[in-house]
C-alpha atoms as a PDB file:
ATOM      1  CA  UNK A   1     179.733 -21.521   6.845  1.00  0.00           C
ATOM      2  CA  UNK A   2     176.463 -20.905   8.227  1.00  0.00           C
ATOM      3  CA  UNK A   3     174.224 -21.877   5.560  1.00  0.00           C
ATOM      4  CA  UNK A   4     176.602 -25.041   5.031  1.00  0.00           C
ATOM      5  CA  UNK A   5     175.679 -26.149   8.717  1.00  0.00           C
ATOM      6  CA  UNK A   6     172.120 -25.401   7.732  1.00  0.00           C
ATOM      7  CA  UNK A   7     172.192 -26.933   4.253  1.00  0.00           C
ATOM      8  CA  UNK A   8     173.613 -30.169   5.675  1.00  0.00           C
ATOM      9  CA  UNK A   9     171.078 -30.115   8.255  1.00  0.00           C
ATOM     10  CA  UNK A  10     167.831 -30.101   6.197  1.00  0.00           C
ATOM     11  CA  UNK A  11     169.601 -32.653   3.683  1.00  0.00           C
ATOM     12  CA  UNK A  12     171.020 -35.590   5.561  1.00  0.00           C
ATOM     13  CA  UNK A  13     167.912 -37.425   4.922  1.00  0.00           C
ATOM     14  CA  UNK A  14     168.629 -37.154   1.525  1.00  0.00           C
ATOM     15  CA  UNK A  15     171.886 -37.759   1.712  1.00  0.00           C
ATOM     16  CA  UNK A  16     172.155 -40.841   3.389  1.00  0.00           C
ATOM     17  CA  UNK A  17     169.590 -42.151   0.708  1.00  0.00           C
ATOM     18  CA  UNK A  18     171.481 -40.594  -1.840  1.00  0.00           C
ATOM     19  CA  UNK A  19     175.182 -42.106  -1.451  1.00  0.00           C
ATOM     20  CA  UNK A  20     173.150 -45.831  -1.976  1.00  0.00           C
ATOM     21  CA  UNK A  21     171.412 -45.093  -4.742  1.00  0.00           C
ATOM     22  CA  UNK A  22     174.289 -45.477  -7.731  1.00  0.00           C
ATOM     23  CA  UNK A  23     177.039 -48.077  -5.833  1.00  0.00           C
ATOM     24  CA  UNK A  24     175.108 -51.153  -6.584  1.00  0.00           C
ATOM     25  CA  UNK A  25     175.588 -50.239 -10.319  1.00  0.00           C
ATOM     26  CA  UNK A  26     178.808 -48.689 -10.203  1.00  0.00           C
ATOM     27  CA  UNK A  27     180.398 -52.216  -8.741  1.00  0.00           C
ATOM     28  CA  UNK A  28     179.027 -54.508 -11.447  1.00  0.00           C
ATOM     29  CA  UNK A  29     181.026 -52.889 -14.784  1.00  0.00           C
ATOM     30  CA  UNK A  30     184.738 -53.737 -12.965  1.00  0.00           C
ATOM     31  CA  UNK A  31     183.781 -57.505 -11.283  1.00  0.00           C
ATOM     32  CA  UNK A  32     181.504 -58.224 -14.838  1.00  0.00           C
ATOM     33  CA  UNK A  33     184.247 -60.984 -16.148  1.00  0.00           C
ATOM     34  CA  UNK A  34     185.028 -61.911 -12.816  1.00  0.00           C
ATOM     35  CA  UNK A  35     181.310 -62.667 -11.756  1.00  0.00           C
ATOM     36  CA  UNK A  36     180.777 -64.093 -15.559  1.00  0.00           C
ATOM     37  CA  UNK A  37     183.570 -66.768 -15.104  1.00  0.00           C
ATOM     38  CA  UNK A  38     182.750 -67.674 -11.588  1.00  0.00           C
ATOM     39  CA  UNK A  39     178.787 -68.185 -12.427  1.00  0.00           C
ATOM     40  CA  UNK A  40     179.602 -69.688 -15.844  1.00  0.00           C
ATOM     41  CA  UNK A  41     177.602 -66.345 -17.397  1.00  0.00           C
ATOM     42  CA  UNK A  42     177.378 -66.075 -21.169  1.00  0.00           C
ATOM     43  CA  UNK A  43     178.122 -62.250 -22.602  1.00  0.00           C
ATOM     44  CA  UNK A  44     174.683 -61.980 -23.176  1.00  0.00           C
ATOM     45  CA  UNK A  45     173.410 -62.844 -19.710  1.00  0.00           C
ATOM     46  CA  UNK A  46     176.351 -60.294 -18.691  1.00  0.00           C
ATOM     47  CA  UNK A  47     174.715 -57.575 -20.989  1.00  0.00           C
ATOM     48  CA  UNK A  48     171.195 -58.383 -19.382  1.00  0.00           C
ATOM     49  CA  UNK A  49     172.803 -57.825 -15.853  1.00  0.00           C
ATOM     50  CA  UNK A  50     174.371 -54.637 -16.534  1.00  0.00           C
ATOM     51  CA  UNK A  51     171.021 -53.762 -18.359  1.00  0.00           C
ATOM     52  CA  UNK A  52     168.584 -54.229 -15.579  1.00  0.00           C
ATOM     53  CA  UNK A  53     169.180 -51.379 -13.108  1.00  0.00           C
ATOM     54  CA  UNK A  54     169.099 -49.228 -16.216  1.00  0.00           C
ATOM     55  CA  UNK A  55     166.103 -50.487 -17.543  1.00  0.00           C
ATOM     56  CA  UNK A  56     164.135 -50.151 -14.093  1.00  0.00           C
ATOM     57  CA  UNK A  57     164.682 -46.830 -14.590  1.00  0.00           C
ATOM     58  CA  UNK A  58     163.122 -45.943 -17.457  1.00  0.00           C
ATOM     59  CA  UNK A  59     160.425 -48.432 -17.370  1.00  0.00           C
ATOM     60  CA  UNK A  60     159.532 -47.825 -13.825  1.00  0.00           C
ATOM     61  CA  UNK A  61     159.285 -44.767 -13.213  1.00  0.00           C
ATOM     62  CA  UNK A  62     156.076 -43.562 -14.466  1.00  0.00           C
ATOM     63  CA  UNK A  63     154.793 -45.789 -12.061  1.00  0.00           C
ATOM     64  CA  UNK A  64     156.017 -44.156  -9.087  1.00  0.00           C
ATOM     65  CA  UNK A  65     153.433 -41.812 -10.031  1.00  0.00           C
ATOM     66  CA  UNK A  66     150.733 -43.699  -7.797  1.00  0.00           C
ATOM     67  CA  UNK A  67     153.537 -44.103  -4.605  1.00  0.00           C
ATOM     68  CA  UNK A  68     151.007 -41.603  -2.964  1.00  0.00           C
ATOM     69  CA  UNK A  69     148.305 -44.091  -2.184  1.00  0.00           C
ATOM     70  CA  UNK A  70     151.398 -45.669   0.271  1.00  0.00           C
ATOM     71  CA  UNK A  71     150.838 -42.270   2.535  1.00  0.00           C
ATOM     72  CA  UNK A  72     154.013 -40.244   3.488  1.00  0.00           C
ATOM     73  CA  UNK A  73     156.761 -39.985   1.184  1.00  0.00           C
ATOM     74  CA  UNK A  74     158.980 -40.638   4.256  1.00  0.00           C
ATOM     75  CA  UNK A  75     157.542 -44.341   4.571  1.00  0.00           C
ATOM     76  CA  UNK A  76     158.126 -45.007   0.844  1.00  0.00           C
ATOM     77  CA  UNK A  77     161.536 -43.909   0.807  1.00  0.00           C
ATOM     78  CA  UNK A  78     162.157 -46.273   4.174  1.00  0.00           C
ATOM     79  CA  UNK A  79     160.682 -48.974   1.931  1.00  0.00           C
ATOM     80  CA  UNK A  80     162.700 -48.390  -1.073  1.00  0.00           C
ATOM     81  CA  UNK A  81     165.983 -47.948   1.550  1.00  0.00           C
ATOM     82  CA  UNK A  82     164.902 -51.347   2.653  1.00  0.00           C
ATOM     83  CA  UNK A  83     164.517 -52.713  -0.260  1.00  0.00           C
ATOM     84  CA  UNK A  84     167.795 -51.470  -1.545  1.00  0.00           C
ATOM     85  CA  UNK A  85     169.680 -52.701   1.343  1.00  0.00           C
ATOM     86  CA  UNK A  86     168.391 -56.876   0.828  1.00  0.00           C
ATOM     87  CA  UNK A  87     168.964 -56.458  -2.490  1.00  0.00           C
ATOM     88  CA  UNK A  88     172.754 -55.197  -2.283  1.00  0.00           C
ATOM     89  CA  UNK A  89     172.999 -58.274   0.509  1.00  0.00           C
ATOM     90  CA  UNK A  90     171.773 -60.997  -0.897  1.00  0.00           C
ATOM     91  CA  UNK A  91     172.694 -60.316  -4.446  1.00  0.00           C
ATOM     92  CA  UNK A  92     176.123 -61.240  -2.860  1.00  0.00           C
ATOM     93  CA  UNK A  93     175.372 -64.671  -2.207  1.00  0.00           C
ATOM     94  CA  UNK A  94     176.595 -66.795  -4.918  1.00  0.00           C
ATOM     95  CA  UNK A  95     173.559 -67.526  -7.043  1.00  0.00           C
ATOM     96  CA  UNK A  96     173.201 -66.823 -10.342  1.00  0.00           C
ATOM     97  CA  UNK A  97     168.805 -66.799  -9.318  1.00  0.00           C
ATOM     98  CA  UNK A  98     169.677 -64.572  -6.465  1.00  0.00           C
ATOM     99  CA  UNK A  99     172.002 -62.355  -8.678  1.00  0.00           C
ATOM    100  CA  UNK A 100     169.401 -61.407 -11.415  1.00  0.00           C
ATOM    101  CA  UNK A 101     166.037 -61.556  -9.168  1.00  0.00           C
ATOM    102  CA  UNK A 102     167.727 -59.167  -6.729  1.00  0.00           C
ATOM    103  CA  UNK A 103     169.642 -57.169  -9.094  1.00  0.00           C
ATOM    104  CA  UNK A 104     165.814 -56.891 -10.989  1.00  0.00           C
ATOM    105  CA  UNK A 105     164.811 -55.728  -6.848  1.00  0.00           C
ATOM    106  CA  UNK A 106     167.861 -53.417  -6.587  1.00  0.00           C
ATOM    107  CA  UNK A 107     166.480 -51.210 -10.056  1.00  0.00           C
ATOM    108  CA  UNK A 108     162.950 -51.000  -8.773  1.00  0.00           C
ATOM    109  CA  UNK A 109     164.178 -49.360  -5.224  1.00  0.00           C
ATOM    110  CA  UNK A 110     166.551 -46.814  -7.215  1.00  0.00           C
ATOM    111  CA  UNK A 111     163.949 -45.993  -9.587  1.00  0.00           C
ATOM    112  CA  UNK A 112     161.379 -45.597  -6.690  1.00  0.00           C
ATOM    113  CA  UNK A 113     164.125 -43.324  -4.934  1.00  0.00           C
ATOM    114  CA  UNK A 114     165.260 -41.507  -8.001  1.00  0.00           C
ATOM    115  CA  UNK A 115     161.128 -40.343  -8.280  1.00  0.00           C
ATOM    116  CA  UNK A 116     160.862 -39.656  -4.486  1.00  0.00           C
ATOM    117  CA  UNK A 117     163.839 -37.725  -3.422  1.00  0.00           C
ATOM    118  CA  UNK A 118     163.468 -34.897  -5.366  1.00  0.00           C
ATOM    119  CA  UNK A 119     160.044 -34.535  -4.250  1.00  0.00           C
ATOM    120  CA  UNK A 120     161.078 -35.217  -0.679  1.00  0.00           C
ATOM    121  CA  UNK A 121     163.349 -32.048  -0.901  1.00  0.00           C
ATOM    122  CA  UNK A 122     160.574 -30.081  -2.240  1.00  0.00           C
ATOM    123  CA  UNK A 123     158.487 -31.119   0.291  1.00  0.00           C
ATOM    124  CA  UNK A 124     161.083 -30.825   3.183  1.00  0.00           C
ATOM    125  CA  UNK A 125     163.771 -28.391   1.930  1.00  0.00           C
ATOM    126  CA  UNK A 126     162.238 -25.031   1.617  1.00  0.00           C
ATOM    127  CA  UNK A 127     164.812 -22.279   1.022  1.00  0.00           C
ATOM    128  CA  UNK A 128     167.301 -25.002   0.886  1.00  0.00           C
ATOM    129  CA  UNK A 129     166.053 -27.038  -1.903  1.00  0.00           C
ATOM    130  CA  UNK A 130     168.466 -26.005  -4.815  1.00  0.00           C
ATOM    131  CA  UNK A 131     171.767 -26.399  -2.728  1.00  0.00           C
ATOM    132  CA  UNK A 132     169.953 -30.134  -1.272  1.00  0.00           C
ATOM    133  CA  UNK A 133     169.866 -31.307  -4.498  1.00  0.00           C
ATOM    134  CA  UNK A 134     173.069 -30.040  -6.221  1.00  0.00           C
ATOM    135  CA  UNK A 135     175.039 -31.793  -2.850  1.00  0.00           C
ATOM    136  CA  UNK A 136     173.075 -34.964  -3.100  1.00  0.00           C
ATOM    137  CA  UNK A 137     173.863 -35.229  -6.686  1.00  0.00           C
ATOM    138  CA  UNK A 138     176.746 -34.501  -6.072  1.00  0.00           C
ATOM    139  CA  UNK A 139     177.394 -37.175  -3.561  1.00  0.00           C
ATOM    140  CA  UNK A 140     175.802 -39.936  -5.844  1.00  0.00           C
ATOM    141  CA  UNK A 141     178.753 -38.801  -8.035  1.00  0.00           C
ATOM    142  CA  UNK A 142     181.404 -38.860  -5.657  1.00  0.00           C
ATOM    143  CA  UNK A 143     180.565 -42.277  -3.446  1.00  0.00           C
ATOM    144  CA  UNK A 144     179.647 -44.379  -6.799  1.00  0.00           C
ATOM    145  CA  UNK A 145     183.038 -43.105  -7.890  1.00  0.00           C
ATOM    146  CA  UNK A 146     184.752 -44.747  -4.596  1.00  0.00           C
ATOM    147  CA  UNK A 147     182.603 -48.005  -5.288  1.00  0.00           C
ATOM    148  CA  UNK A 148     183.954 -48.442  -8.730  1.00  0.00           C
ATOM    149  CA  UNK A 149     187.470 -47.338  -7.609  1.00  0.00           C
ATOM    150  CA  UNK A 150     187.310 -50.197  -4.569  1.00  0.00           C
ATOM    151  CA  UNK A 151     185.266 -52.614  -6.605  1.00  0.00           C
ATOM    152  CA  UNK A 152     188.482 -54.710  -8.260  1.00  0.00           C
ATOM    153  CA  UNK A 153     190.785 -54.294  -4.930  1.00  0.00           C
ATOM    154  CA  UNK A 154     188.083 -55.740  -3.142  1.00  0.00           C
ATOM    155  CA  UNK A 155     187.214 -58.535  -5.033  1.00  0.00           C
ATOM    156  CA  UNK A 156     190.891 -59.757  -5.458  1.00  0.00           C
ATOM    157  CA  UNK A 157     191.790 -60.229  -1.159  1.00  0.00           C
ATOM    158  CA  UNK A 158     189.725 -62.947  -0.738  1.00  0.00           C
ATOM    159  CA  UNK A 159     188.367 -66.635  -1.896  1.00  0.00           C
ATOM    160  CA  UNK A 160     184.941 -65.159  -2.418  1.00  0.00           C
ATOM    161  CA  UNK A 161     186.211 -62.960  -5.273  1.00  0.00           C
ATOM    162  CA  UNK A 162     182.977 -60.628  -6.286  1.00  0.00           C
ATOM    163  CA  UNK A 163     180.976 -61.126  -3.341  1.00  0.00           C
ATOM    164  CA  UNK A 164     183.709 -59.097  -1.237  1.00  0.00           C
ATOM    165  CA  UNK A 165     183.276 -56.615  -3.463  1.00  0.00           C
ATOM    166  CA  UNK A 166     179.030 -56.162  -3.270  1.00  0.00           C
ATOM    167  CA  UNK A 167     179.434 -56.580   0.481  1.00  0.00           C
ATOM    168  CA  UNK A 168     180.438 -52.860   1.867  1.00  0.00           C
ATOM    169  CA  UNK A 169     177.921 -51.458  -0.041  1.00  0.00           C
ATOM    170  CA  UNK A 170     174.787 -53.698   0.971  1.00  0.00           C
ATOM    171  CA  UNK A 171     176.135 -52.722   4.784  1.00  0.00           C
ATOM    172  CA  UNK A 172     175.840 -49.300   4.485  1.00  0.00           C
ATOM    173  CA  UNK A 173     172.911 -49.296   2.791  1.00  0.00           C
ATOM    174  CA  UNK A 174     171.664 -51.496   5.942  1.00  0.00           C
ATOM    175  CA  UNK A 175     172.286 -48.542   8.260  1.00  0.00           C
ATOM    176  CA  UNK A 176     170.561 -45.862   6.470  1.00  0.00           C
ATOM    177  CA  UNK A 177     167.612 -47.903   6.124  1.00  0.00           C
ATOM    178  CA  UNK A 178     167.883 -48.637  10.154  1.00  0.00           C
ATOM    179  CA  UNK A 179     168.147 -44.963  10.058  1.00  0.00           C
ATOM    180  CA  UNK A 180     165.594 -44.133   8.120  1.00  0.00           C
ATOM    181  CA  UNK A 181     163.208 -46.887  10.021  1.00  0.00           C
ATOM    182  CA  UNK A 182     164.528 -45.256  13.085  1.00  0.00           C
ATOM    183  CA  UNK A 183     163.206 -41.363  11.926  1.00  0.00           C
ATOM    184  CA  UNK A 184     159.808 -42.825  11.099  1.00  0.00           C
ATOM    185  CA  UNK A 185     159.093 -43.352  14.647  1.00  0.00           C
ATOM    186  CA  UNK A 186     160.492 -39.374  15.742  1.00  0.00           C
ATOM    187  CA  UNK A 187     159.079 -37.166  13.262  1.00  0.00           C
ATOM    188  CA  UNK A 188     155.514 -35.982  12.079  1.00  0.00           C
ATOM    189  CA  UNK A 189     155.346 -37.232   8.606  1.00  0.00           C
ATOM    190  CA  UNK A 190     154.089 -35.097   5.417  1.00  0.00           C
ATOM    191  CA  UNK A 191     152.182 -37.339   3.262  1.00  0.00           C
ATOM    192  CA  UNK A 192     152.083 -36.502  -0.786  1.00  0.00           C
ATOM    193  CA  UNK A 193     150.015 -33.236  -1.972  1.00  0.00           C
ATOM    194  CA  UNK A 194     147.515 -35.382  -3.741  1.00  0.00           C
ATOM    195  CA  UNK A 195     146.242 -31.801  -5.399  1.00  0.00           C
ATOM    196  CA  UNK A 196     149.253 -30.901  -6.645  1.00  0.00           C
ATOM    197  CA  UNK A 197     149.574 -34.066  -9.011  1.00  0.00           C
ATOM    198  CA  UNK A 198     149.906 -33.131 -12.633  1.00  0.00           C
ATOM    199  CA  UNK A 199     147.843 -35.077 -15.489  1.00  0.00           C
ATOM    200  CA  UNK A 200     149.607 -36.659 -18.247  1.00  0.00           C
ATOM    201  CA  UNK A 201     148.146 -34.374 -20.682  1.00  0.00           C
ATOM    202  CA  UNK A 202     149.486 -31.224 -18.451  1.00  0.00           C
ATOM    203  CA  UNK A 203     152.994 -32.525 -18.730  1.00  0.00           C
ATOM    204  CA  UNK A 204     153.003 -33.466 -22.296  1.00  0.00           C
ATOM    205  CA  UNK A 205     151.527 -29.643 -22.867  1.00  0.00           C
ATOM    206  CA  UNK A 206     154.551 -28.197 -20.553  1.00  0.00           C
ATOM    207  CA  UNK A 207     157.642 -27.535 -23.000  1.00  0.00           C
ATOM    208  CA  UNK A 208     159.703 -26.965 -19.445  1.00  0.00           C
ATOM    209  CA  UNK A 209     159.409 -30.641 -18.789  1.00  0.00           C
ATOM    210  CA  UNK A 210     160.082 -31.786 -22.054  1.00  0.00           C
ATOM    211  CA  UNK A 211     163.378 -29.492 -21.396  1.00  0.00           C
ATOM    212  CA  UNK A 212     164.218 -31.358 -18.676  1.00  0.00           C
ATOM    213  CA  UNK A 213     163.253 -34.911 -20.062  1.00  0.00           C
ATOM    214  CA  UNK A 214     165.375 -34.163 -22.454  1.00  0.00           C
ATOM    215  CA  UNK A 215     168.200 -33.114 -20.741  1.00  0.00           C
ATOM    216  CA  UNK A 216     168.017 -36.371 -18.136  1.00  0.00           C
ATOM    217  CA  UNK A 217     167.820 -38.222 -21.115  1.00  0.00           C
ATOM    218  CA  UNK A 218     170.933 -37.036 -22.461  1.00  0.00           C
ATOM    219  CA  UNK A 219     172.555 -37.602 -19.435  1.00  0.00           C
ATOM    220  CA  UNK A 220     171.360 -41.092 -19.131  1.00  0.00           C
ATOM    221  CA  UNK A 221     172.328 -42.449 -22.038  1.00  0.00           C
ATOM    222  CA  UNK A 222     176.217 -42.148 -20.733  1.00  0.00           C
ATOM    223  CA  UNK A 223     174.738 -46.203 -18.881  1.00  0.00           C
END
């Protein structure tokens, strides 16, 4: 019970990052037809909305590479939370323009956070790294689970049908950002190990990483 206490301790940083980083995807597969009818959306246009988030991902995140030139990884993850939380808000607002360009924003802060976490619990979780980032996993699981669960109960009690639904979400992700803006001001911040980079040409030598680009591969292609 003690090292629970102390794992949750190192890793709510994490985890409040963590529980907004899969919600904003898990809500659009259930409201897809709704939002497609309301907006006047062709199935194609539908497919390119689901597709984004997805595509951020993959596309984006070699880029989050160079993130260190921002300074602390702390302040880039407060960015990204930001950035997260607008998105999930004003996604919600009726537009079909405001629907793709901040569904388009929404991808680029999860792929951002998806790159910096796990090096935030290096960086941060010493001892505790391992059981950090099985829980926050694990918690992406579980609260993206809820979203889709709530996503079609939601967006049937009212007149403004999917936007209900998006709402919750962009809220909470409001106040971990305010958290996370908050923390910047209270701790000493760790900026990125520039030394401990790793060339292209390293990685491509390293069968471990291939192992594990594989294997997060795999598991992506369940989107």
């Amino acid at each position: 019970m003690r090292n629970f206490v102390k794992n949750a301790k190192y890793g709510i940083p994490v985890y409040l990052a963590a529980i907004n980083m899969r919600t904003g995807l898990a809500i659009i597969a259930p409201i897809l037809t709704v939002i497609g009818k309301d907006l006047g959306l062709s199935t194609i246009e539908l497919a390119w909305l689901a597709a984004i988030p997805v595509l951020c991902f993959s596309f984006l995140a070699p880029i989050t590479l160079f993130l260190y030139r921002l300074g602390s990884i702390d302040r880039v993850i407060s960015v990204a939370m930001w950035v997260l939380a607008i998105s999930l808000l004003f996604r919600a607002t009726g537009s079909v323009y405001t629907l793709f360009s901040f569904t388009l924003l929404m991808g680029i802060a999860v792929a951002v956070l998806n790159v910096t976490l796990p090096a935030w619990v290096k960086l941060h979780g010493g001892q505790h790294s391992g059981v950090i980032t099985g829980t926050y996993a694990m918690l992406m699981g579980i609260v993206s689970a809820f979203a889709l669960w709530l996503a079609a109960p939601l967006s049937s009690m009212t007149e403004y049908v999917w936007q209900f639904a998006m709402l919750p979400w962009g809220l909470l992700a409001l106040i971990c950002a305010i958290w996370w803006q908050v923390r910047l001001r209270d701790k000493q911040l760790r900026d990125f190990d520039q030394n401990s980079r790793s060339s292209w040409i390293k990685l491509l030598r390293n069968f471990r990483a291939w192992q594990v680009t594989l294997f997060f591969g795999l598991q992506a292609m369940n989107a």
